[in-house]
Structure formats: C-alpha cells, structure tokens
Protein backbone atom coordinates (compact mmCIF):
# COMPACT_ATOMS: atom_id res chain seq x y z
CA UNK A 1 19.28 1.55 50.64
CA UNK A 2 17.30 4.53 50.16
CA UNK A 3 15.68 6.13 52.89
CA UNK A 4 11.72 5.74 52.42
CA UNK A 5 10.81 7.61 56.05
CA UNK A 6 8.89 10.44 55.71
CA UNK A 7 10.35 14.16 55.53
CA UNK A 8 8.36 16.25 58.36
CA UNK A 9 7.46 19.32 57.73
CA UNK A 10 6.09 22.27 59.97
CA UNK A 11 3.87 25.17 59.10
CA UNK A 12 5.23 28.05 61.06
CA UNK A 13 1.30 30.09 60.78
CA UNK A 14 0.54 33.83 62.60
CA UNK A 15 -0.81 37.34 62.05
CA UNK A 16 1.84 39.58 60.21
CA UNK A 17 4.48 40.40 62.11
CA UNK A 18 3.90 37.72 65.04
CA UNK A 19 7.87 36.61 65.00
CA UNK A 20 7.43 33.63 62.58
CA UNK A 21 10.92 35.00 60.92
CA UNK A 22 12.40 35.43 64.39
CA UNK A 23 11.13 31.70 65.76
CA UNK A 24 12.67 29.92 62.61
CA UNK A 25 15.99 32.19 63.04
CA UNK A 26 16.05 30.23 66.41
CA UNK A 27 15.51 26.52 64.97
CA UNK A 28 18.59 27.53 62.30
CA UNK A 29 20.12 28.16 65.26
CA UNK A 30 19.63 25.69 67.78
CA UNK A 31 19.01 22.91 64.78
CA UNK A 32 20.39 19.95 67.57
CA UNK A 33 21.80 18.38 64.26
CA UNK A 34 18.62 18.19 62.22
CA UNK A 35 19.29 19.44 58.63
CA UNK A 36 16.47 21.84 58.32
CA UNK A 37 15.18 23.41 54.94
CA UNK A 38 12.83 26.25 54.80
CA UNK A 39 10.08 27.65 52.37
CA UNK A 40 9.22 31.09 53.25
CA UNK A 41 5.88 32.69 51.39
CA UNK A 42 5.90 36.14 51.19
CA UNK A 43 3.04 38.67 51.02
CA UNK A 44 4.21 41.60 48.20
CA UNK A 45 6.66 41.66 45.65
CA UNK A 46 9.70 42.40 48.73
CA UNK A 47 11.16 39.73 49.74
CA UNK A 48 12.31 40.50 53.50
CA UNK A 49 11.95 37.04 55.83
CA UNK A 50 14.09 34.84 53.02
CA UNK A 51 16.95 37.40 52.79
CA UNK A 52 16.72 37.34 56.64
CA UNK A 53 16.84 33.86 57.19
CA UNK A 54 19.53 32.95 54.71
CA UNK A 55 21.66 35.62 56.54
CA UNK A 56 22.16 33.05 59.49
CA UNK A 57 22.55 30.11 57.24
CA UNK A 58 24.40 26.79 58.99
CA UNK A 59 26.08 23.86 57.67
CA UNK A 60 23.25 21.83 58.79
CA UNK A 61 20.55 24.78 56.67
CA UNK A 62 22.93 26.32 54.00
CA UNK A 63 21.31 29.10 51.80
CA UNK A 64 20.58 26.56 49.02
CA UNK A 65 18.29 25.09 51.62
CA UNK A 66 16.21 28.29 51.78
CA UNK A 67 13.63 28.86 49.32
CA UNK A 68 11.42 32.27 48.94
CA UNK A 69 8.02 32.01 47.60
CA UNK A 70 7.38 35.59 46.68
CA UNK A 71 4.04 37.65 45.74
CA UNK A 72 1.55 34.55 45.48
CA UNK A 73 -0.20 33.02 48.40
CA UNK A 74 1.65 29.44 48.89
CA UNK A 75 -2.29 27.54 49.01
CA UNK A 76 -3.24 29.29 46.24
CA UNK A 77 -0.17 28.25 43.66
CA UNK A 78 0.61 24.89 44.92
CA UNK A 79 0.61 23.37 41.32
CA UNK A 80 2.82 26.12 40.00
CA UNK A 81 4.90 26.32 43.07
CA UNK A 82 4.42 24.60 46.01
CA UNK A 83 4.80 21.25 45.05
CA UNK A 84 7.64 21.79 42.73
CA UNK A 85 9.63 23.93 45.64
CA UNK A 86 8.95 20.52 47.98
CA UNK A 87 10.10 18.15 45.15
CA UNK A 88 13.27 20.47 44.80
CA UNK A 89 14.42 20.37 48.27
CA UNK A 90 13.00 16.43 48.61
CA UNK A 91 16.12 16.07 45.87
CA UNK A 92 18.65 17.58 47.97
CA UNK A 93 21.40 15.54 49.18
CA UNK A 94 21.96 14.98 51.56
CA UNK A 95 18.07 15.22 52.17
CA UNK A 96 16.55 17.42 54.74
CA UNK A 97 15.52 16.05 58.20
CA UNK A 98 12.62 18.50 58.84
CA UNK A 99 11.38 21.10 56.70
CA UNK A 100 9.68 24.13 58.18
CA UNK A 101 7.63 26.36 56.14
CA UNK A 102 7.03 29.92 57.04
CA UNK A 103 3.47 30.60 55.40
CA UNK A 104 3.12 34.53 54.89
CA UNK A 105 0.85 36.31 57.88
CA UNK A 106 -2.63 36.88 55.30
CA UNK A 107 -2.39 32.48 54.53
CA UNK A 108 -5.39 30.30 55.72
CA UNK A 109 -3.38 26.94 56.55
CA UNK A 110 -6.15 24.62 56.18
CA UNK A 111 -5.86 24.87 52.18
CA UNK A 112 -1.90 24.22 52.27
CA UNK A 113 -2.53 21.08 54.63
CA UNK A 114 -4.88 20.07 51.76
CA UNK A 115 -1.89 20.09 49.25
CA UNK A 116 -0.44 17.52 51.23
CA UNK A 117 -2.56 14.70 49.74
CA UNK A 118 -1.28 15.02 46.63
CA UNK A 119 0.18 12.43 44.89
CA UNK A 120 3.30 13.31 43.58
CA UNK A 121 4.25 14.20 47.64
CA UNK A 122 2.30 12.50 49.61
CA UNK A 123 4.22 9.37 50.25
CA UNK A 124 7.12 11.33 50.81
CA UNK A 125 5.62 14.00 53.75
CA UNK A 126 4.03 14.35 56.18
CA UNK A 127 2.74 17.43 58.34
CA UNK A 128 4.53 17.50 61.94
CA UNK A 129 2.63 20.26 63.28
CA UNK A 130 0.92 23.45 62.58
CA UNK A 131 2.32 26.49 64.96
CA UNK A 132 -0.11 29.23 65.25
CA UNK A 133 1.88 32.25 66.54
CA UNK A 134 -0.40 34.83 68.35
CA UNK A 135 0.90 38.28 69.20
CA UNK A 136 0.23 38.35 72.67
CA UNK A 137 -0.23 42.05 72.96
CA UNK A 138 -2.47 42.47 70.06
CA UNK A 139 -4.38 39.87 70.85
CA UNK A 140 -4.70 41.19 74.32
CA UNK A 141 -5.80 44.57 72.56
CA UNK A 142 -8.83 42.72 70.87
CA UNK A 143 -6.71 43.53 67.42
CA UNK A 144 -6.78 40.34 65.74
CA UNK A 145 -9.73 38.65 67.20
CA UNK A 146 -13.59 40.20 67.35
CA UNK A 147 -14.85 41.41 70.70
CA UNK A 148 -18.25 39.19 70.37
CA UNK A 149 -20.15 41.74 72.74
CA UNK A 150 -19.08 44.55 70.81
CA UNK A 151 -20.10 42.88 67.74
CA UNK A 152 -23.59 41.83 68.72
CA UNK A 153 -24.82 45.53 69.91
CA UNK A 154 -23.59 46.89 66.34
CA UNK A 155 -25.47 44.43 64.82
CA UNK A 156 -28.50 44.98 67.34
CA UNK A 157 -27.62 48.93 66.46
CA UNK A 158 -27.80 47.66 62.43
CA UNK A 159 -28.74 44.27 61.63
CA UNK A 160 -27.76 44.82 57.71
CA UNK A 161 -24.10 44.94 58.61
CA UNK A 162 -22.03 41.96 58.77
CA UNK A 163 -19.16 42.71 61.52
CA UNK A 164 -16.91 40.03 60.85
CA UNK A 165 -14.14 41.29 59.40
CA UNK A 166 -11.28 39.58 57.49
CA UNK A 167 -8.68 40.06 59.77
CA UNK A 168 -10.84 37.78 62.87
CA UNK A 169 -11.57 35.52 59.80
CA UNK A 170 -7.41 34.68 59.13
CA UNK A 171 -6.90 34.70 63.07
CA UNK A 172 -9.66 31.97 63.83
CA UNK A 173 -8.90 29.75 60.53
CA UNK A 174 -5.12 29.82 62.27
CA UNK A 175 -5.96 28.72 65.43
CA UNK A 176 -9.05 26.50 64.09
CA UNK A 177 -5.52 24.50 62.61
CA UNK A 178 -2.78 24.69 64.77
CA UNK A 179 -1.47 21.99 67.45
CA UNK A 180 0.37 24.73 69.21
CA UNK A 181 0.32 27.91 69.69
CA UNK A 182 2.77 30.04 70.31
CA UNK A 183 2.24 33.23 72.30
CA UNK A 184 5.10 35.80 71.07
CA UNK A 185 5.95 39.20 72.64
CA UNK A 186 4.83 38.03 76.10
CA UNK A 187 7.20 40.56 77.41
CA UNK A 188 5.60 43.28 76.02
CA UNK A 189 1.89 42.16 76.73
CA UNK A 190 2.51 41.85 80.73
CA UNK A 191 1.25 39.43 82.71
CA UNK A 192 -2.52 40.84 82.31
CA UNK A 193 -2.09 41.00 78.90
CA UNK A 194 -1.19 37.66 78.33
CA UNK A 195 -3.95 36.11 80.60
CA UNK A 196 -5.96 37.99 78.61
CA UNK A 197 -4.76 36.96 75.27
CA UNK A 198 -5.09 33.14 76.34
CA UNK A 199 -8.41 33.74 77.59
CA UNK A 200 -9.07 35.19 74.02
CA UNK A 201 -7.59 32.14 72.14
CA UNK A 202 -9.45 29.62 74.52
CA UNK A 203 -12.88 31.25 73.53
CA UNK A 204 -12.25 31.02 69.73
CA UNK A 205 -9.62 27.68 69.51
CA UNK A 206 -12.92 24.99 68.44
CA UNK A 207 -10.92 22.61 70.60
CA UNK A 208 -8.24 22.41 73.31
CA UNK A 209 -4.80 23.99 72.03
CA UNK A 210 -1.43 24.02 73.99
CA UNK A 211 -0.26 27.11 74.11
CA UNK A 212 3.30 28.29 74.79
CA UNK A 213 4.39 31.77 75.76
CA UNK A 214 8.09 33.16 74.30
CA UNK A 215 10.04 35.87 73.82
CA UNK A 216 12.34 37.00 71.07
CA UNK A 217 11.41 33.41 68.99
CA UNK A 218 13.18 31.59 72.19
CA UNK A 219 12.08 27.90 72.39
CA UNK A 220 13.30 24.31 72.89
CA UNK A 221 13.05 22.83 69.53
CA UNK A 222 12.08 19.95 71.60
CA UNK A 223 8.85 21.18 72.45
CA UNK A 224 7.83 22.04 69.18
CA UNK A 225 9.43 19.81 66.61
CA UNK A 226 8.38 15.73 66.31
CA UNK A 227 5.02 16.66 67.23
CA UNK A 228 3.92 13.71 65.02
CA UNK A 229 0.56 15.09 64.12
CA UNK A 230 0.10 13.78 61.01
CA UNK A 231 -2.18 17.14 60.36
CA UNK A 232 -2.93 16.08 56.37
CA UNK A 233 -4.63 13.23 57.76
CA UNK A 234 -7.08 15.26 60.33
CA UNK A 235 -8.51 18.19 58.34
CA UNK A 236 -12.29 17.28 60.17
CA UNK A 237 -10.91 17.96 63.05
CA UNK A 238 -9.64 21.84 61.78
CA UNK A 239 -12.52 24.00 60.50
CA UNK A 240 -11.74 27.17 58.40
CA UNK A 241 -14.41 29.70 57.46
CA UNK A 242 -13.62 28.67 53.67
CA UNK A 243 -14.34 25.11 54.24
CA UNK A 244 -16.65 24.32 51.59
CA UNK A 245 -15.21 26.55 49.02
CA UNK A 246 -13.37 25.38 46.34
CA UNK A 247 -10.56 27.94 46.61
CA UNK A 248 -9.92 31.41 48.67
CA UNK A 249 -8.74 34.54 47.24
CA UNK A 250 -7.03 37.34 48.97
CA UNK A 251 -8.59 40.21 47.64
CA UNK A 252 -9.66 41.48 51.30
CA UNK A 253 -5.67 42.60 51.36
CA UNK A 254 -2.98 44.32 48.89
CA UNK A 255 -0.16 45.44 49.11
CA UNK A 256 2.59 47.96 47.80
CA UNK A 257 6.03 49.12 47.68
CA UNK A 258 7.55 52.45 48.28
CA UNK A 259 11.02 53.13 46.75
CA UNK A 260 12.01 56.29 48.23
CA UNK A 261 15.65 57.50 48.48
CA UNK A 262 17.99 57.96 51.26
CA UNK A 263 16.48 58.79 54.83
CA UNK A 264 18.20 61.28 57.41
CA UNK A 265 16.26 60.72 60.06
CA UNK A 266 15.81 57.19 61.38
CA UNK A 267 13.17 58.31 64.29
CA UNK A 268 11.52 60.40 62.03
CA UNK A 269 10.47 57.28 59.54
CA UNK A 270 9.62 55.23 62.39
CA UNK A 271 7.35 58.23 63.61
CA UNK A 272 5.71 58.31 59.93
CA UNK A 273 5.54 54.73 60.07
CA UNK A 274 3.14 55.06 63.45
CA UNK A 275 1.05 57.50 61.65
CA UNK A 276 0.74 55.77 59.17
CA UNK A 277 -0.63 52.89 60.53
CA UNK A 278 -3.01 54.68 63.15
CA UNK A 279 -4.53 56.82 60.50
CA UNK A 280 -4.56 54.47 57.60
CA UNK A 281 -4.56 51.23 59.02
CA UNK A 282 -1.68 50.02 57.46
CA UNK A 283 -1.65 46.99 58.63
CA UNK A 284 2.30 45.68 57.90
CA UNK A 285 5.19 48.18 56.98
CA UNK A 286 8.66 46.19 56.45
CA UNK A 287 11.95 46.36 54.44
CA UNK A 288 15.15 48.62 54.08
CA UNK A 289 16.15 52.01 54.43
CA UNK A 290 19.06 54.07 53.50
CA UNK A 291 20.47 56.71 56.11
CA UNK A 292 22.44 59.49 55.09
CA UNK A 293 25.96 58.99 56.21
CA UNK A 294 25.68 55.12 57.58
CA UNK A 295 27.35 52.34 55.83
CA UNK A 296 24.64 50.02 57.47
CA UNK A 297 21.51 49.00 56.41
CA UNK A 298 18.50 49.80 57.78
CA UNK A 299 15.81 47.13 58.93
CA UNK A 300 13.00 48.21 59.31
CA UNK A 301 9.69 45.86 60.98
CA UNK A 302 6.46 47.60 61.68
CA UNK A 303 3.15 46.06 62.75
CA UNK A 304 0.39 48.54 63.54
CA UNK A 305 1.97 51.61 65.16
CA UNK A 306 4.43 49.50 66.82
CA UNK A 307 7.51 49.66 64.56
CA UNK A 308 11.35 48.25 65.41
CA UNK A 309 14.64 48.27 63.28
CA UNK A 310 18.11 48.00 63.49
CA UNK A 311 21.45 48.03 61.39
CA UNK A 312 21.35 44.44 59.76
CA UNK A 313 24.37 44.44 57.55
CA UNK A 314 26.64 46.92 55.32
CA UNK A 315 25.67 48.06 52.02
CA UNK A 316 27.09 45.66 49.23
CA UNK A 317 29.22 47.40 46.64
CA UNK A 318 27.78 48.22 43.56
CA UNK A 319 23.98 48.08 45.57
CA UNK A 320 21.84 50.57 44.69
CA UNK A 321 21.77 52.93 48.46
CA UNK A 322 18.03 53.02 48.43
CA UNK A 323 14.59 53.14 50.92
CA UNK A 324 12.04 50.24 50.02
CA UNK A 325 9.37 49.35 52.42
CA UNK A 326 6.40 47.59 51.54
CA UNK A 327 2.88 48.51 53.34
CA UNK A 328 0.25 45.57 53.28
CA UNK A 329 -3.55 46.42 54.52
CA UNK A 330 -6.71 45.80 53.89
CA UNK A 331 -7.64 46.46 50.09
CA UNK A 332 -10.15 49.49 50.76
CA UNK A 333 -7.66 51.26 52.81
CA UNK A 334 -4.40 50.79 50.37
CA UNK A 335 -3.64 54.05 48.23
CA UNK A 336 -0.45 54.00 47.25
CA UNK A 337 0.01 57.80 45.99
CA UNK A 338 -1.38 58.39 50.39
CA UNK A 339 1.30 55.79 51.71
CA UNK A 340 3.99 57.37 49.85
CA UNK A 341 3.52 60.82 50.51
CA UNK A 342 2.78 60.11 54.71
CA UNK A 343 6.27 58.23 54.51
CA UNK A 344 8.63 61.22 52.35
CA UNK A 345 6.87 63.25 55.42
C-alpha cells in the first residue's frame, strides 16, 4: 500500500549568516532515524551551504538527498524550480520523512508558504514549521531591526525620507512567519544582549512567538521538528510587507564573486574582510581560500565585520588551488572593481 501521509517540510528562515547551515548540520546529525532531505537556496552564483551540508551526509540524508538551489530566490522560481526539486525528492525511495529547506538569508517566506497550495504538491506536503533564526548579537546591536525612536526624529528632522530600510523589511516579514524562533550566537550576545534581542523580537513579532536560545546550531530535534503547523493553511495569520503584491523582487541586494589566487596570510584576509564590511557595508562575505603552503582548504564565513573560518577539507587533486569569496550587500553599495581591490589588500 502506498503511503498517502503527508511529507513535512520545514523552512529553516534568518538574516545571512544567522547559523541556518550550522542548525541543519545538527538535524543530519542527530536525525533520531528520520530520513531527512534538504533544499538549500543560495544567494550568488557560489554555492557554499550545499557543499557544506553534503559533507556530513548520513545513511538516513545521503548526498543524493541534498539539493542546491543556486543564484535565484527559491519564491521567486517556484515553477521553474521549486516545485520540480520537491517532486524530485517526493520520488525518492525510500521517501523522505521530513524535508527541511534552508531558504537563502535575503528570502521573504511568506511567498514560498504560498507555493505550497499548488496543485501538483499540495496533497502531498505540508509545512511543519517556519524557524526564524535571529542573530542574537546583531539583533541586540539594532542591526537587523529599526530603532523606532531613532527613526521617528529623522523623519521629524526630514519628513521626505522614508527610513525603512530593506534589511528591517526581510527581518520583520521573517518573524511576521515563523512559529519559532531561534536565537543563535547567544554566547556571543551575553546575557544583556540577548534580553535585549528578545525584547527586540517581542516588539516587532505581530503575535506571540516562542523563542529558543542556542549555540553552535545545538537543539533537540524534538523541540523543533513535528511542530504540526500546517503554516500553508494560515497565511492571515503571517503578514509580510509584500502582502498585496503580486510578486517581490530582490533588487534592494546583489551580489558578486571574487576569484583571487592563493592567500599567504589567513589573518590578513579576515582583517580585509572587517574592513570591508565596516566601510562598505558588505553585508555577507563567504567561500574558499587558498593558503600558500597548506594542503587544507580554507572556509571562510563573514557577516558584518565579524568573520570566522577554518580548514574544512584537503584540496582535491586535479582542483584548481584558488580564492573565491562571494560579497552580497545592498545593491547601491556593491562595486565589484572596490570589493576586489579592498580584498588583494
């Protein structure tokens, strides 16, 4: 008898560089015997997060299992796509248990949810939960979400001027959809900082959210999978600044890569990295680097100034020994020919 159940799935949401790779590394890992596929959407032309992921591949969420949606928002290409990527791993067999889907850190979620009505998948899904993952320290910093005091004496100062920026637009349209969310990098926000951060996501969540504070991804799947929420069926209940619109476009943010040869000086990219971000307002820096004389990979993760990476695995023989890192900001403030030359140094 074939199984007619439906497949859950759960849309792993957040600000770039929140941890959404680093909390679905965890469920691979601590699967408790679901077989798990994932869809990862990636912002750029460099795929990172699938390569990632499918480097800690199980039995029970092989590599076939892991699917990379690259350059193309995943709402905005669900015909072409989206619903062809579901059907694909809906054929699997044996079928997945749960599918998670790691939207890339620029996606409005409320437009994805809306793919789930159609036909062709509808009977066959069904939306778990949404997981908004907030950077705890960010958030803290006023970042990601607009200081409404600040913004009302600039527009007192110049009523022309609209203040809301794109960035607060993606973080509130997140939150305005999730069922939990998940405050990352609590260890690096403090306790102050992440009172403040919830006090932050309380004030612009239009209704009460759970939310859950973790480090390095770590979480019971328990807590966060078989929510049951049956989101395609309660979009009322999730506002998004684009509601109304018949699509959304992402021209507020671009991005590029850099192919740049081999590095020396590990410290010294990170260091260009921070200025680069704090001078530019490069928003997202991630990919690979080369280092003279090291057989290992470099990864490289940067949000804002704040940049981490670490040897991830050996070069592959007959792979090209190269530096590519891809920079994602807002479209105003992306000049390639500016990003390359602040990251040669």
């Amino acid at each position: 008898m074939p199984d007619l159940s439906k497949v859950p799935v759960t849309i792993v949401t957040g600000f770039l560089g929140a941890g959404k790779t680093t909390l679905i590394r965890h469920l691979i890992r601590h699967a408790e015997g679901r077989r798990l596929a994932v869809v990862v959407n990636e912002f750029g032309t460099l795929g990172v997060d699938g390569e990632i992921l499918k480097s800690c591949a199980i039995p029970d969420c092989p590599a076939e299992n892991i699917v990379e949606l690259a350059n193309g928002c995943i709402c905005c290409t669900v015909a072409d796509d989206f619903i062809p990527t579901v059907e694909q791993l809906l054929a699997l067999d044996p079928r997945p248990d749960h599918i998670l889907i790691e939207t890339s850190g620029l996606a409005l979620p409320k437009p994805l949810l809306k793919a789930f009505d159609w036909p062709a998948i509808r009977s066959r899904i069904t939306v778990d939960g949404v997981l908004a993952l907030a950077d705890a320290e960010a958030v803290a910093a006023r970042r990601f979400a607009p200081d409404l005091a600040e913004v009302e004496a600039q527009r007192a100062a110049d009523p022309g001027i609209d203040h809301e920026t794109p960035l607060s637009e993606v973080f509130e349209d997140q939150l305005a959809c999730a069922d939990l969310v998940l405050l990352t990098k609590a260890d690096l926000a403090g306790p102050d900082g992440v009172a403040a951060a919830r006090a932050i996501i309380a004030a612009e969540a239009p209704r009460p959210v759970p939310v859950i504070e973790l480090t390095e991804g770590a979480v019971d799947p328990r807590v966060i999978l078989g929510l049951g929420a049956a989101a395609e069926d309660d979009l009322a209940a999730r506002p998004s600044h684009h509601d109304g619109a018949d699509d959304h476009e992402h021209e507020d943010f671009d991005s590029t890569v850099i192919v740049l040869g081999e590095i020396a000086d590990p410290a010294g990219l990170s260091a260009r990295i921070e200025t680069l971000a704090r001078d530019h307002g490069i928003l997202r820096v991630k990919g690979y680097a080369a280092v003279t004389g090291k057989p290992m990979r470099l990864l490289v993760q940067a949000v804002g100034p704040r940049v981490r990476s670490h040897y991830d695995r050996p070069w592959r023989a007959g792979e090209t020994r190269a530096t590519s890192l891809v920079a994602i900001a807002e479209h105003d403030r992306l000049d390639p020919a500016v990003i390359r030359k602040a990251l040669q140094g």
